[in-house]
Protein backbone atom coordinates (compact mmCIF):
# COMPACT_ATOMS: atom_id res chain seq x y z
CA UNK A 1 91.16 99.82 104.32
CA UNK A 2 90.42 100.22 108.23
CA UNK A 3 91.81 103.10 109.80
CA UNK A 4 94.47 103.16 111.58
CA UNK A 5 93.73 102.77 115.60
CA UNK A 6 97.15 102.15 117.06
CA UNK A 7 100.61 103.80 116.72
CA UNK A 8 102.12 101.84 114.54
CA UNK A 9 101.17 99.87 110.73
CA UNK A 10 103.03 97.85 108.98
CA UNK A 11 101.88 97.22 105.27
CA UNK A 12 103.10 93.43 104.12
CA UNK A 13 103.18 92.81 100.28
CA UNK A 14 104.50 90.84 97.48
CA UNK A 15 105.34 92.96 94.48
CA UNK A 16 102.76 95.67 93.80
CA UNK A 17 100.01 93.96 96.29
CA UNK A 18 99.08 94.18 99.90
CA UNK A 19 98.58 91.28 101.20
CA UNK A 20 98.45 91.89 104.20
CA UNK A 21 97.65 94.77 107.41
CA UNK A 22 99.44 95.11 110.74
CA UNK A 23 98.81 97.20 113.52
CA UNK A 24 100.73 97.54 116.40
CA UNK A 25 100.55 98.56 119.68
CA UNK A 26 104.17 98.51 121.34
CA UNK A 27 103.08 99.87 124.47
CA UNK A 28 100.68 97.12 124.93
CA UNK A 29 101.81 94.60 123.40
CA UNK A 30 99.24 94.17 121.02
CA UNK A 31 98.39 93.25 117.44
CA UNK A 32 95.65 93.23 114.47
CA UNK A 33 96.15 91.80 111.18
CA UNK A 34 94.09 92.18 108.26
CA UNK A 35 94.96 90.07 105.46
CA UNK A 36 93.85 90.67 101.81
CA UNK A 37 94.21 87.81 100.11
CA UNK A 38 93.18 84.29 100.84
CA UNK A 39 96.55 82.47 100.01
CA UNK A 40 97.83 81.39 103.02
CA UNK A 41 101.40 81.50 101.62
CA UNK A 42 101.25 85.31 101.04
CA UNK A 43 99.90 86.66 104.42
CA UNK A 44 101.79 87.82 107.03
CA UNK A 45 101.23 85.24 109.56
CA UNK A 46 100.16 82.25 107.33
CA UNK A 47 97.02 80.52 108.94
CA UNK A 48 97.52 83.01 111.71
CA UNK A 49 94.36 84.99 112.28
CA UNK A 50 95.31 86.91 115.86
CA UNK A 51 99.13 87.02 116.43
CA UNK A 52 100.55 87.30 119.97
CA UNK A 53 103.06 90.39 120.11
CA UNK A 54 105.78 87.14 120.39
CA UNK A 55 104.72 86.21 116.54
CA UNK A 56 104.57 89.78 115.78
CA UNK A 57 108.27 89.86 117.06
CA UNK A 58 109.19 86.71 115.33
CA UNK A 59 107.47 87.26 112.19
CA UNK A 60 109.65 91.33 111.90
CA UNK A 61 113.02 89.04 112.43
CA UNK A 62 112.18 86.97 110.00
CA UNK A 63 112.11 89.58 107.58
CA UNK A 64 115.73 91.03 108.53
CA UNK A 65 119.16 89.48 108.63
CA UNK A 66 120.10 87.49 111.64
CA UNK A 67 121.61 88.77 114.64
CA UNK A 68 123.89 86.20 114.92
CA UNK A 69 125.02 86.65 110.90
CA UNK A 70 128.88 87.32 110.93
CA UNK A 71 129.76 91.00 110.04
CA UNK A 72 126.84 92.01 111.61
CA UNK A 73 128.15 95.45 112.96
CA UNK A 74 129.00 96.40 109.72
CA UNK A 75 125.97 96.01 108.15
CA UNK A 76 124.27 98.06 111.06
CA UNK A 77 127.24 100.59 110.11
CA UNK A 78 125.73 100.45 106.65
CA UNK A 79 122.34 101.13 107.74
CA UNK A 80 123.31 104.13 109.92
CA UNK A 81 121.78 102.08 113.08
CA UNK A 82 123.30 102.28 116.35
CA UNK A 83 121.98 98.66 117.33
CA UNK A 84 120.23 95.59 116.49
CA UNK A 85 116.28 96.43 116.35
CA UNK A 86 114.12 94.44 113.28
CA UNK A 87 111.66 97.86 112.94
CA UNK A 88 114.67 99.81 112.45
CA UNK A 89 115.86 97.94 109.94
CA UNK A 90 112.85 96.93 107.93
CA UNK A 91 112.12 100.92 108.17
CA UNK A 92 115.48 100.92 106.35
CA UNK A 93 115.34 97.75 104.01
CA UNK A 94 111.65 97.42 103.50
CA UNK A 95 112.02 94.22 104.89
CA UNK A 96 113.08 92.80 101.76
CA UNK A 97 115.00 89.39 100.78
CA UNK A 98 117.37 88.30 98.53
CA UNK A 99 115.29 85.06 98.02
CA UNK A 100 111.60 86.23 97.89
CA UNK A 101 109.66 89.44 96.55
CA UNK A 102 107.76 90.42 99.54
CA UNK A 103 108.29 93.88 101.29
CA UNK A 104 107.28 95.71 104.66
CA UNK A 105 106.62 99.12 105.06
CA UNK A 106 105.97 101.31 108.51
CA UNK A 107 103.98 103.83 109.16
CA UNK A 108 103.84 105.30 112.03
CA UNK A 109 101.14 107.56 113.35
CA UNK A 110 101.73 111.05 114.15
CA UNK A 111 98.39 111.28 116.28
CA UNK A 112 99.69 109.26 119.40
C-alpha cells in the first residue's frame, strides 16, 4: 500500500476488498488512484487511470443521494449535517447503496 502523500484518502471497496486507492488533494485540486484489481467494473473510476478533480467530484456524488432527491433536508437532519457536501456524507454513510455492495471510507491525515 503507498503511503499516504496528500491530506486526504479515500479507500473504495466491494465487500471485504479494496479495490481501489484515492488520494486527494482539495487544496489543489488534485488526484491519484491506485486500483487493486483489474476488473474494470470494480474500480473507482472504471477505465479511468488519472481522474481530473471534476471526476473525483462526480465519482463522490455518485456514491450519495441526490441533491435534488425530495426530502432532502431531512435526510441531512438525519445525518447531523448542516448542508449538502458528498465527503460529509460518505464520511457518514460509507458511501454505501441500497442497490450495490461497494463502500467508501475517508481518512484524513493528521500530518497536514
Amino acid at each position: 500500500m503507498p503511503q499516504c502523500q496528500t491530506p486526504l484518502r479515500l479507500y473504495y471497496g466491494r465487500e471485504e476488498d479494496i479495490c481501489s486507492i484515492i488520494d486527494v488533494s482539495q487544496q489543489e485540486k488534485q488526484v491519484r488512484v491506485y486500483h487493486y484489481t483489474k476488473d474494470v467494473m470494480c474500480r473507482a473510476f472504471g477505465k479511468i487511470e488519472a481522474p481530473t478533480y471534476e471526476q473525483y467530484e462526480a465519482f463522490l456524488e455518485s456514491r450519495c443521494f441526490p441533491k435534488s432527491r425530495d426530502k432532502m433536508k431531512l435526510m441531512l437532519e438525519e445525518l447531523n449535517l448542516p448542508f449538502y457536501d458528498p465527503l460529509m456524507i460518505i464520511e457518514k454513510t460509507e458511501g454505501r447503496m441500497a442497490d450495490d455492495d461497494f463502500w467508501l471510507r475517508v481518512e484524513r491525515n493528521q500530518t497536514w
